[in-house]
Protein backbone atom coordinates (compact mmCIF):
# COMPACT_ATOMS: atom_id res chain seq x y z
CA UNK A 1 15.13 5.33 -14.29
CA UNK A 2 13.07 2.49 -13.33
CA UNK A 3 11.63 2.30 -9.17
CA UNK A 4 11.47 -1.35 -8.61
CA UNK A 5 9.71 -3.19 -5.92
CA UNK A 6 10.91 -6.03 -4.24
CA UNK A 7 7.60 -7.15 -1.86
CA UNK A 8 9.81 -10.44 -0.79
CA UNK A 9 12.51 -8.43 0.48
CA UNK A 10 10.01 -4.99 1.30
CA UNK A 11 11.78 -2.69 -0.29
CA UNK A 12 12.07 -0.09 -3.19
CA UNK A 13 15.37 0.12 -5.03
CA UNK A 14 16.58 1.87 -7.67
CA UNK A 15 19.91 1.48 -10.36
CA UNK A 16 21.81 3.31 -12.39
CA UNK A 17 25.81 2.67 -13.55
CA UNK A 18 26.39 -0.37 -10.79
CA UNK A 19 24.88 2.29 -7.76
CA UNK A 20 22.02 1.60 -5.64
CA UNK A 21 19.45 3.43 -4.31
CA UNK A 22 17.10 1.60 -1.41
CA UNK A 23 14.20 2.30 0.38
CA UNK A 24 13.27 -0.53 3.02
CA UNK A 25 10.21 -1.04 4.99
CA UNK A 26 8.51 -3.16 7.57
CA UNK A 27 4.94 -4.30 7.51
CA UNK A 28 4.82 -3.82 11.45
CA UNK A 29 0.56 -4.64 12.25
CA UNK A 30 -2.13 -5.07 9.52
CA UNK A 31 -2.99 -1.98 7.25
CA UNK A 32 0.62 -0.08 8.48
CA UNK A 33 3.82 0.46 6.83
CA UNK A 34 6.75 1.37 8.19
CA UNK A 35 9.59 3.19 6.16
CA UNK A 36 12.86 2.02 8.22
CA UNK A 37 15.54 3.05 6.00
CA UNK A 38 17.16 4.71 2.88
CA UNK A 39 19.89 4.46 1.52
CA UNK A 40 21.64 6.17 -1.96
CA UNK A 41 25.08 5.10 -3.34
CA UNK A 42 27.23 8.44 -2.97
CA UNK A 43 27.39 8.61 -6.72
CA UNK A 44 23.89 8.44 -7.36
CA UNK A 45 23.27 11.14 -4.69
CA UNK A 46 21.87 14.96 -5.00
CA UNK A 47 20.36 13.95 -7.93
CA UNK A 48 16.53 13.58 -6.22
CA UNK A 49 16.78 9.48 -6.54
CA UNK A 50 15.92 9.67 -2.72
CA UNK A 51 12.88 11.53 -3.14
CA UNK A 52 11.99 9.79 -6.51
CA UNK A 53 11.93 6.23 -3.67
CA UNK A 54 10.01 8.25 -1.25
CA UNK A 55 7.02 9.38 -3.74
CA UNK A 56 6.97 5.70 -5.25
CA UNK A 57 6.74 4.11 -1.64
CA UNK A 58 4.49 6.37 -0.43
CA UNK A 59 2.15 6.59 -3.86
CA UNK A 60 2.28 2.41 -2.97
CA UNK A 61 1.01 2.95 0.63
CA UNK A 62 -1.82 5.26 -0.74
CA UNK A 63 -2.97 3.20 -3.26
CA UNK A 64 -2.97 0.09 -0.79
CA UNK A 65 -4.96 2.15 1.73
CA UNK A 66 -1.91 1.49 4.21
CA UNK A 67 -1.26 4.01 7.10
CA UNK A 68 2.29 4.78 7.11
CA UNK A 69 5.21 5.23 9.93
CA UNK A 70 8.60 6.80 9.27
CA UNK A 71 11.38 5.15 11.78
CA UNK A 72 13.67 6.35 9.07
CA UNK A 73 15.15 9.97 9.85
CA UNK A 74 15.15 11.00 6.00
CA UNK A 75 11.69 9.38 5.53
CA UNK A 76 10.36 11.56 9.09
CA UNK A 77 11.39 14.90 7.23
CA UNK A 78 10.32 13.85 3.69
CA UNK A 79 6.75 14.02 5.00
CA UNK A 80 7.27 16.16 7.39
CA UNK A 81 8.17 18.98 4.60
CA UNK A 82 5.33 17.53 2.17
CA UNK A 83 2.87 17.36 5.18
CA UNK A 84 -0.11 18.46 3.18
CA UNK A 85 0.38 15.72 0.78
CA UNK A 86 0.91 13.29 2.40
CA UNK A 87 -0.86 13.70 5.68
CA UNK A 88 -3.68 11.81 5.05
CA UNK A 89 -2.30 8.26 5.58
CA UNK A 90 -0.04 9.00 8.15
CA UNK A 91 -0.28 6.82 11.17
């Protein structure tokens, strides 16, 4: 299913059935992103949609050249367990 992104209200989302899937960020200083929170509909979840948002988001920070933050706890071990991928444009 479809990963939209909503620039006016910074953030990724995601729909299937009526649930939601979200993943908001802040543009905190020039060239830095910051990934505050996610959130999946309980009947949408354990199906990967959260980590389908992550790669999208952070596949958008790469290919903006942004350096990215994660104030959001899933976000923090996302990259945190896909260090080597994504290392390179952490702040």
């Amino acid at each position: 299913m479809p990963i939209k992104h909503d620039t006016e209200n910074q953030e990724f989302t995601i729909s299937q059935d009526g649930h939601d899937g979200e993943l908001a960020y802040a543009r905190p200083a020039e060239g830095v992103i910051d990934f505050t929170h996610t959130f999946v509909d309980e009947a949408l979840r354990g199906q990967g949609l959260a980590d389908e948002l992550a790669r999208t988001a952070l596949t958008y920070a790469r290919d903006q050249k942004l350096k990215v933050k994660t104030s959001c706890k899933f976000m923090a071990a996302f990259v945190k367990k896909h260090h080597a991928e994504y290392a390179d444009i952490l702040a």
